[in-house]
N, C-alpha and C. Protein backbone atom coordinates (compact mmCIF):
# COMPACT_ATOMS: atom_id res chain seq x y z
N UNK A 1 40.77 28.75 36.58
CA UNK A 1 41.51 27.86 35.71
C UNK A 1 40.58 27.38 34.61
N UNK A 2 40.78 27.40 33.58
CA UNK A 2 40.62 27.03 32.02
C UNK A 2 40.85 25.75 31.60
N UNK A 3 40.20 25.04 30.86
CA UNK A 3 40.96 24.23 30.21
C UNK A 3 42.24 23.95 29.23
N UNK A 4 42.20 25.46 28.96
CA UNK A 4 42.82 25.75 27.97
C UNK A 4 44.26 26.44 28.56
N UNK A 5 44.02 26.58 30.14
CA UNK A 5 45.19 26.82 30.24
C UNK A 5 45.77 25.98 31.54
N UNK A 6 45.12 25.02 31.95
CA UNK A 6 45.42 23.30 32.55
C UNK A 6 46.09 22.75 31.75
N UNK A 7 47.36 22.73 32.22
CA UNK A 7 48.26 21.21 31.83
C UNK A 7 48.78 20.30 33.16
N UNK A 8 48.66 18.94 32.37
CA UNK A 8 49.29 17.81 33.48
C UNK A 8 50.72 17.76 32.78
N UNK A 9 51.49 17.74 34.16
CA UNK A 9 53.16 17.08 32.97
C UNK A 9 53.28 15.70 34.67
N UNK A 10 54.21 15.11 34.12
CA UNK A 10 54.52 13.86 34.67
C UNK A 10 56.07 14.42 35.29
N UNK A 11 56.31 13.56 36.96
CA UNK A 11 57.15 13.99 37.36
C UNK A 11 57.54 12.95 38.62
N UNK A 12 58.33 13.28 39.11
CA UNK A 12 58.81 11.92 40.72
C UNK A 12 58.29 12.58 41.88
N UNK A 13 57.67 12.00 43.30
CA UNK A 13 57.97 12.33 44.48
C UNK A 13 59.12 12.75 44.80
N UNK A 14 59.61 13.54 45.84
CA UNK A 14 60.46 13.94 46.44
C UNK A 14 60.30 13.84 47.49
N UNK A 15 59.14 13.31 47.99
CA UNK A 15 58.99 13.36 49.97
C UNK A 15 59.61 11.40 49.94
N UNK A 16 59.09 10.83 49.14
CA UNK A 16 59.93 9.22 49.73
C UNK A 16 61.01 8.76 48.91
N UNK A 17 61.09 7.53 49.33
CA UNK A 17 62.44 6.49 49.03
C UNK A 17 62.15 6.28 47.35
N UNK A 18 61.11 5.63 47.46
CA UNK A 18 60.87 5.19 46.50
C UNK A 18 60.62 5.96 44.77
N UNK A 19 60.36 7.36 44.70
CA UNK A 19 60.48 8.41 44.22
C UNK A 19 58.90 8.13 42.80
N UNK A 20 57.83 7.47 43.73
CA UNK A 20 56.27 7.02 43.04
C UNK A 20 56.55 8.55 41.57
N UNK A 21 56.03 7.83 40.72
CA UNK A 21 55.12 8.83 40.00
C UNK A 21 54.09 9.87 40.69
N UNK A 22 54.62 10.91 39.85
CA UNK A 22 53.21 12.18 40.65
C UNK A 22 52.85 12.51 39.13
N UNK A 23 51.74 13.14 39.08
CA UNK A 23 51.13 14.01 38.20
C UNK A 23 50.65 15.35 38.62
N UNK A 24 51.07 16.38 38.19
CA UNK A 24 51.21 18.07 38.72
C UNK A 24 50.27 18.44 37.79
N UNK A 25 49.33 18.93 37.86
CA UNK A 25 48.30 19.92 37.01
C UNK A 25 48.98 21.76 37.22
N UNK A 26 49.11 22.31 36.37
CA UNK A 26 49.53 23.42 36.31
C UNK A 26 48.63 24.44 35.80
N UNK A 27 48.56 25.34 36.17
CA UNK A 27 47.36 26.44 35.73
C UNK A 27 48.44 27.93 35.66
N UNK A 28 49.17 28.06 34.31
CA UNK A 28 50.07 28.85 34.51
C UNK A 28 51.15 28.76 34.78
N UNK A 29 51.85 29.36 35.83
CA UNK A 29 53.04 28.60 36.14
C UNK A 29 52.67 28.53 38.07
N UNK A 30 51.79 28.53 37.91
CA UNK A 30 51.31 27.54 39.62
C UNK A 30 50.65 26.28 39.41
N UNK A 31 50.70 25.14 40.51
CA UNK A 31 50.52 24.10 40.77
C UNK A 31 49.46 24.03 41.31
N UNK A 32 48.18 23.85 40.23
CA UNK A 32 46.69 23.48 40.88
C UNK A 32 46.38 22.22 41.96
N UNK A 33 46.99 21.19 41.25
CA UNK A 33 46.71 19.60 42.16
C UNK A 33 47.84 19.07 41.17
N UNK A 34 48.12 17.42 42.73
CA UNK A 34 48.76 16.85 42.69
C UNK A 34 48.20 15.36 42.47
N UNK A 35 48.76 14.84 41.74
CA UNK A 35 48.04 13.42 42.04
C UNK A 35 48.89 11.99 41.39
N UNK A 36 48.76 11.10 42.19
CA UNK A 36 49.38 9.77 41.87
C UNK A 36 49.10 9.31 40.49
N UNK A 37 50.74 8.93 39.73
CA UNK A 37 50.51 8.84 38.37
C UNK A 37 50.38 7.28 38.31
N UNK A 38 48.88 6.90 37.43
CA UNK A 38 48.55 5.48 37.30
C UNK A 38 49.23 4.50 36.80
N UNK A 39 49.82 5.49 35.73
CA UNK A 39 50.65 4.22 34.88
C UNK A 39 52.03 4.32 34.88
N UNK A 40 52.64 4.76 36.38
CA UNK A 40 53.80 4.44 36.85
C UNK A 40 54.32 3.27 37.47
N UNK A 41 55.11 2.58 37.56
CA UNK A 41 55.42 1.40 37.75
C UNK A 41 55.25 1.30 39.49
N UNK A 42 55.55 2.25 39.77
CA UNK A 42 56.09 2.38 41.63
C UNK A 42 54.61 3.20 42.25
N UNK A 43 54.03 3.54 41.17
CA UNK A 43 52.40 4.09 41.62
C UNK A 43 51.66 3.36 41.55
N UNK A 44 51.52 2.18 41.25
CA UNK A 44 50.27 1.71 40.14
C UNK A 44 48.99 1.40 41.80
N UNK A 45 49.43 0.56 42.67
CA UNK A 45 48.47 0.38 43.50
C UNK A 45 48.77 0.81 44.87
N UNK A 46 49.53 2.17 44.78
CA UNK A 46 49.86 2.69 46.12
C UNK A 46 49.06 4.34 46.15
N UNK A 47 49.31 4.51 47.50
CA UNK A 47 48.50 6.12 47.67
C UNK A 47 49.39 7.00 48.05
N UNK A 48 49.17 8.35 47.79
CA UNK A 48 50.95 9.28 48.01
C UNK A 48 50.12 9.87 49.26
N UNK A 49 50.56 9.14 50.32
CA UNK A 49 49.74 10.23 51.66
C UNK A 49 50.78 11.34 52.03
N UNK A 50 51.75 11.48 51.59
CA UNK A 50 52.62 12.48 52.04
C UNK A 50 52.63 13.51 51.31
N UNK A 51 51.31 13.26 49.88
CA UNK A 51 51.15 14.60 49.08
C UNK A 51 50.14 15.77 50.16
N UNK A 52 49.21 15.03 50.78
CA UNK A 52 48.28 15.80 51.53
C UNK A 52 49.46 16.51 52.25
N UNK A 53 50.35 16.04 52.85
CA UNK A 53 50.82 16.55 54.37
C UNK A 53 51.76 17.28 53.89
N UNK A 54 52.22 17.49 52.42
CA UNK A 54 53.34 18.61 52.04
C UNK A 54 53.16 20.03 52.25
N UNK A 55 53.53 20.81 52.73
CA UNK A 55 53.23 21.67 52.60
C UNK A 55 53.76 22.50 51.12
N UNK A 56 52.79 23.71 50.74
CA UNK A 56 52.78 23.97 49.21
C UNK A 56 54.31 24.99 49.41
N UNK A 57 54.61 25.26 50.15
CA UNK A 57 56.17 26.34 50.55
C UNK A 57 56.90 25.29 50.68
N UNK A 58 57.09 24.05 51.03
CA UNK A 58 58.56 23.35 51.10
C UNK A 58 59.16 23.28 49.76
N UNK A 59 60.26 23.58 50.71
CA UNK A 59 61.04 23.59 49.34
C UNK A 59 62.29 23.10 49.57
């Protein structure tokens, strides 16, 4: 992966209630990392532990 071909886009959880901000890094059209978006209202001081435990096939 490149810099040049890394993008972040902004997007919702789907594993909880609450539907936190995620941030998806993309390298192509696969999903490098996942990570809690800061300056989401429902993210700001929480941790997405159910990103670890997703598996990358659920669907």
């Amino acid at each position: 992966m490149t810099a040049a071909t890394a993008t972040w886009h902004k997007s919702a959880c789907s594993l909880c209630e609450n539907k936190r901000g995620i941030q998806i890094q993309t390298d192509g059209r696969r999903f490098a990392k996942i990570r809690g978006d800061k300056e989401h209202v429902a993210t700001a001081r929480l941790h997405l532990a159910g990103a670890r435990s997703a598996s990358p096939s659920a669907g």
